[in-house]
N, C-alpha and C. Protein backbone atom coordinates (compact mmCIF):
# COMPACT_ATOMS: atom_id res chain seq x y z
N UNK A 1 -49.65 44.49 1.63
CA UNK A 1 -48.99 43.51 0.80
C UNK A 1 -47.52 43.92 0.68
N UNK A 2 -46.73 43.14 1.11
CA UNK A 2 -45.17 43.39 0.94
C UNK A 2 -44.80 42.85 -0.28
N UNK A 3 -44.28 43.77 -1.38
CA UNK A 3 -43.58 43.75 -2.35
C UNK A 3 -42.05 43.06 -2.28
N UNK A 4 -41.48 42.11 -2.65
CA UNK A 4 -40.03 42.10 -2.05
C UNK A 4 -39.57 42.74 -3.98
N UNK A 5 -37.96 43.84 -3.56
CA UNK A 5 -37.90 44.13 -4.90
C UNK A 5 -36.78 43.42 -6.07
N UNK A 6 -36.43 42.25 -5.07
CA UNK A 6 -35.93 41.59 -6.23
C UNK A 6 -36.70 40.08 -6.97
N UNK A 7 -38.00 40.15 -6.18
CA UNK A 7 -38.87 39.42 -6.66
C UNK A 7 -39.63 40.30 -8.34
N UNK A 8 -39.63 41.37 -7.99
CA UNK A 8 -40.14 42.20 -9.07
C UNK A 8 -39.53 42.34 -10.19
N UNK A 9 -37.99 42.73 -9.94
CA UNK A 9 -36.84 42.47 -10.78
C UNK A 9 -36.62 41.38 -11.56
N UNK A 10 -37.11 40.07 -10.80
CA UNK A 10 -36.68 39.17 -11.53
C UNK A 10 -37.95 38.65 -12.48
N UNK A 11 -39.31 39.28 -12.29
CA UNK A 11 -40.62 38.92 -13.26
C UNK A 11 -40.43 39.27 -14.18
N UNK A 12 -39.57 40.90 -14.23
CA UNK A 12 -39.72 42.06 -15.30
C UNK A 12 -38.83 41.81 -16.17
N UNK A 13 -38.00 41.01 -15.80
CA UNK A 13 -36.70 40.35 -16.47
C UNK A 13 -37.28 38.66 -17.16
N UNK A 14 -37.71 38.47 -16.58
CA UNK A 14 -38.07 36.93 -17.43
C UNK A 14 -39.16 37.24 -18.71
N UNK A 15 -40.07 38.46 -18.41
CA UNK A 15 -40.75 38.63 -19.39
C UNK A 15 -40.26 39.48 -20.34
N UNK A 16 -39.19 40.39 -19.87
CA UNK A 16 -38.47 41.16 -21.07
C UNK A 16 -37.92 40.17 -21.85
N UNK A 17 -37.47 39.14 -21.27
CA UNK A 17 -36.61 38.27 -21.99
C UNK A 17 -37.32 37.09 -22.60
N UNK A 18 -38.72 37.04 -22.47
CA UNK A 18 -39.30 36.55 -22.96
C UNK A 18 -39.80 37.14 -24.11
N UNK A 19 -40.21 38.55 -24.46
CA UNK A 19 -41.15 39.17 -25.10
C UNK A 19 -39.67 39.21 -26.52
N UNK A 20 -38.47 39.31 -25.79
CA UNK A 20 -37.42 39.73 -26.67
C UNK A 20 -37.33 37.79 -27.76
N UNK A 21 -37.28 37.14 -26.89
CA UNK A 21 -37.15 35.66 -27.69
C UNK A 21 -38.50 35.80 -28.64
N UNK A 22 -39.53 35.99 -28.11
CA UNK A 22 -40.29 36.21 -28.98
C UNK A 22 -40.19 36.90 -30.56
N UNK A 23 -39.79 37.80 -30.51
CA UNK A 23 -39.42 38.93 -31.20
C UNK A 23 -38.54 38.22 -32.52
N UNK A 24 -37.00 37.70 -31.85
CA UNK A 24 -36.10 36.80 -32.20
C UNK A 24 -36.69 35.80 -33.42
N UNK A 25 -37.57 35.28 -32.65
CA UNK A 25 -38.12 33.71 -33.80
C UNK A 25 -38.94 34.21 -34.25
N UNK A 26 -39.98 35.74 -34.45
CA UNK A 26 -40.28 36.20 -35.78
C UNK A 26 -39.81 36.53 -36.69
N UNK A 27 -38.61 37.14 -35.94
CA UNK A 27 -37.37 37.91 -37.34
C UNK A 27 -36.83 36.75 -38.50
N UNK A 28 -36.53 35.45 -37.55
CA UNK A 28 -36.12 34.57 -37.77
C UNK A 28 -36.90 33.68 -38.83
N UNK A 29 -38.09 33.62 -38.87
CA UNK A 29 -39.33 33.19 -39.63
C UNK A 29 -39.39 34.11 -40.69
N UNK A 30 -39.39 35.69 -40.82
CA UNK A 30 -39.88 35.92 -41.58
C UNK A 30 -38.52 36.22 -42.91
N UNK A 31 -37.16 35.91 -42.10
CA UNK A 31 -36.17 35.61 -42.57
C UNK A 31 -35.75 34.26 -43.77
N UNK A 32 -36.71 33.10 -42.93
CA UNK A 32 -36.99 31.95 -43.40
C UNK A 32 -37.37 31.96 -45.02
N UNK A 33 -38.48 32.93 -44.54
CA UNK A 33 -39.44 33.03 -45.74
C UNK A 33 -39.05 33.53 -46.98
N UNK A 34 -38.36 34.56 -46.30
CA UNK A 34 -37.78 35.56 -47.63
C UNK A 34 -36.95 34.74 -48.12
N UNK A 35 -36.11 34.03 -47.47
CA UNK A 35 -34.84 33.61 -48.05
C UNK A 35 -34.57 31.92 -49.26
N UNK A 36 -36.08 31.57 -49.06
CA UNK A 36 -37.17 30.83 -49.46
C UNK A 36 -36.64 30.75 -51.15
N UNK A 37 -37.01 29.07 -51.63
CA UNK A 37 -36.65 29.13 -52.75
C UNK A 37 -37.46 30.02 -54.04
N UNK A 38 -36.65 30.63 -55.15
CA UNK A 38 -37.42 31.43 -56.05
C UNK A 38 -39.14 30.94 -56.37
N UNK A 39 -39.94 31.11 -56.58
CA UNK A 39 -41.67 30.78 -56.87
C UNK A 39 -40.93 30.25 -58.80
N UNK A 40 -41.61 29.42 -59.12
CA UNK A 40 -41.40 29.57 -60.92
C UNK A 40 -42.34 30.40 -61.46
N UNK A 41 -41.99 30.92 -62.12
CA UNK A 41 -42.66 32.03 -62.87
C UNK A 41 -44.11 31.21 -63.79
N UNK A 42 -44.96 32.27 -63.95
CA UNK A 42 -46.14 31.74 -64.50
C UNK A 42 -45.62 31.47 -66.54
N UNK A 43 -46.27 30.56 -66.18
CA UNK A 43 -45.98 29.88 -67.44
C UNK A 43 -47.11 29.34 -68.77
N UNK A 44 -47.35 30.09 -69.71
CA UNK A 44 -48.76 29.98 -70.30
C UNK A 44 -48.71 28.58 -71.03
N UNK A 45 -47.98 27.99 -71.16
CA UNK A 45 -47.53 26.79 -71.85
C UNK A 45 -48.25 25.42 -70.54
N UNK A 46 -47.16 25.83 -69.41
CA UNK A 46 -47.59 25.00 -68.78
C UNK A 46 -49.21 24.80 -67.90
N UNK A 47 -49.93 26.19 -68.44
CA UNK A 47 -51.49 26.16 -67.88
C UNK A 47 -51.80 25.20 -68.84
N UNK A 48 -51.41 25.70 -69.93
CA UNK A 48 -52.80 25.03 -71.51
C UNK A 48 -51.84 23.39 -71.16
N UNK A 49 -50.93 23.16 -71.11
CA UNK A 49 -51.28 21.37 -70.93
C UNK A 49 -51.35 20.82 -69.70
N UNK A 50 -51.84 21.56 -68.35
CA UNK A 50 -52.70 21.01 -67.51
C UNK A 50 -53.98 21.25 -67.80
N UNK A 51 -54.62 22.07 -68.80
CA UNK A 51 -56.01 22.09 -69.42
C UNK A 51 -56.35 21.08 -70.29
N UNK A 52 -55.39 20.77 -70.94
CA UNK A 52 -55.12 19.67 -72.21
C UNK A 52 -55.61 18.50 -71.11
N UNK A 53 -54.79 18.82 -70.37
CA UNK A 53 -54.74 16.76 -69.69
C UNK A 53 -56.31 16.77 -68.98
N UNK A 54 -56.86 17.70 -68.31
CA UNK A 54 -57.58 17.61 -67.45
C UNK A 54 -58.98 17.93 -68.55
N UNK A 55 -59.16 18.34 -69.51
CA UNK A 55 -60.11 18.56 -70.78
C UNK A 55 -60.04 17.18 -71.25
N UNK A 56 -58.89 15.94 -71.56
CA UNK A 56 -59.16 14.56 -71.69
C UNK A 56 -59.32 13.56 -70.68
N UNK A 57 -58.97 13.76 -69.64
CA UNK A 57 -59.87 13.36 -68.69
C UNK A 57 -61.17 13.50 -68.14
N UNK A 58 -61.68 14.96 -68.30
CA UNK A 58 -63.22 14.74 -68.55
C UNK A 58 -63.98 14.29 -69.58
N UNK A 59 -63.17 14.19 -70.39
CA UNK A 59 -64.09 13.59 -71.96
C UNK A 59 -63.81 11.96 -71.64
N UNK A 60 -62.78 11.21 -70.62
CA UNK A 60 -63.19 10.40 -70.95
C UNK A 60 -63.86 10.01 -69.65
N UNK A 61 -64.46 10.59 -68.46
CA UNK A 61 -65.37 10.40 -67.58
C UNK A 61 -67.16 10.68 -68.15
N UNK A 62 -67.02 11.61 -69.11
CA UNK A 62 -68.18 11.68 -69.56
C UNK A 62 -68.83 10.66 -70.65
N UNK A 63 -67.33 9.56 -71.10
CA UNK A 63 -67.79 8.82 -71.98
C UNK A 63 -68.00 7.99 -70.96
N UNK A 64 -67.87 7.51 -70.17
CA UNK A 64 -67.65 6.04 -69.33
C UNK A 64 -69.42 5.95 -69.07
N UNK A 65 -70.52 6.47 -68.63
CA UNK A 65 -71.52 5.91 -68.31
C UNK A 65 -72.40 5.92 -69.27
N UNK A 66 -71.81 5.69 -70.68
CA UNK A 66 -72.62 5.41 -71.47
C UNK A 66 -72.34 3.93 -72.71
């Protein structure tokens, strides 16, 4: 099998330069992420009146089939 060596050169090069782009758009992603708007902080106020709302909405599904 004849090797030619700038056929070799040029595989080892498309995949370095592939493996490197690769690399690139993770940094880039996980850059994304971080840089990502603040989370809102947990808020005990705002649990108890999505409990509120969702505690009168089952009271009034439990009234309806009767």
């Amino acid at each position: 099998m004849n090797l030619d060596k700038k056929v070799i050169a040029a595989v080892s090069t498309a995949v370095q330069m592939y493996l490197l782009a690769e690399q690139e758009a993770l940094a880039g992603m996980q850059q994304a992420a971080a840089a990502g708007p603040p989370r809102p902080a947990y808020s005990p106020y705002l649990m108890a009146g999505r409990q509120a709302a969702m505690e009168v909405r089952w009271t009034w599904q439990m009234r309806l089939p009767r």
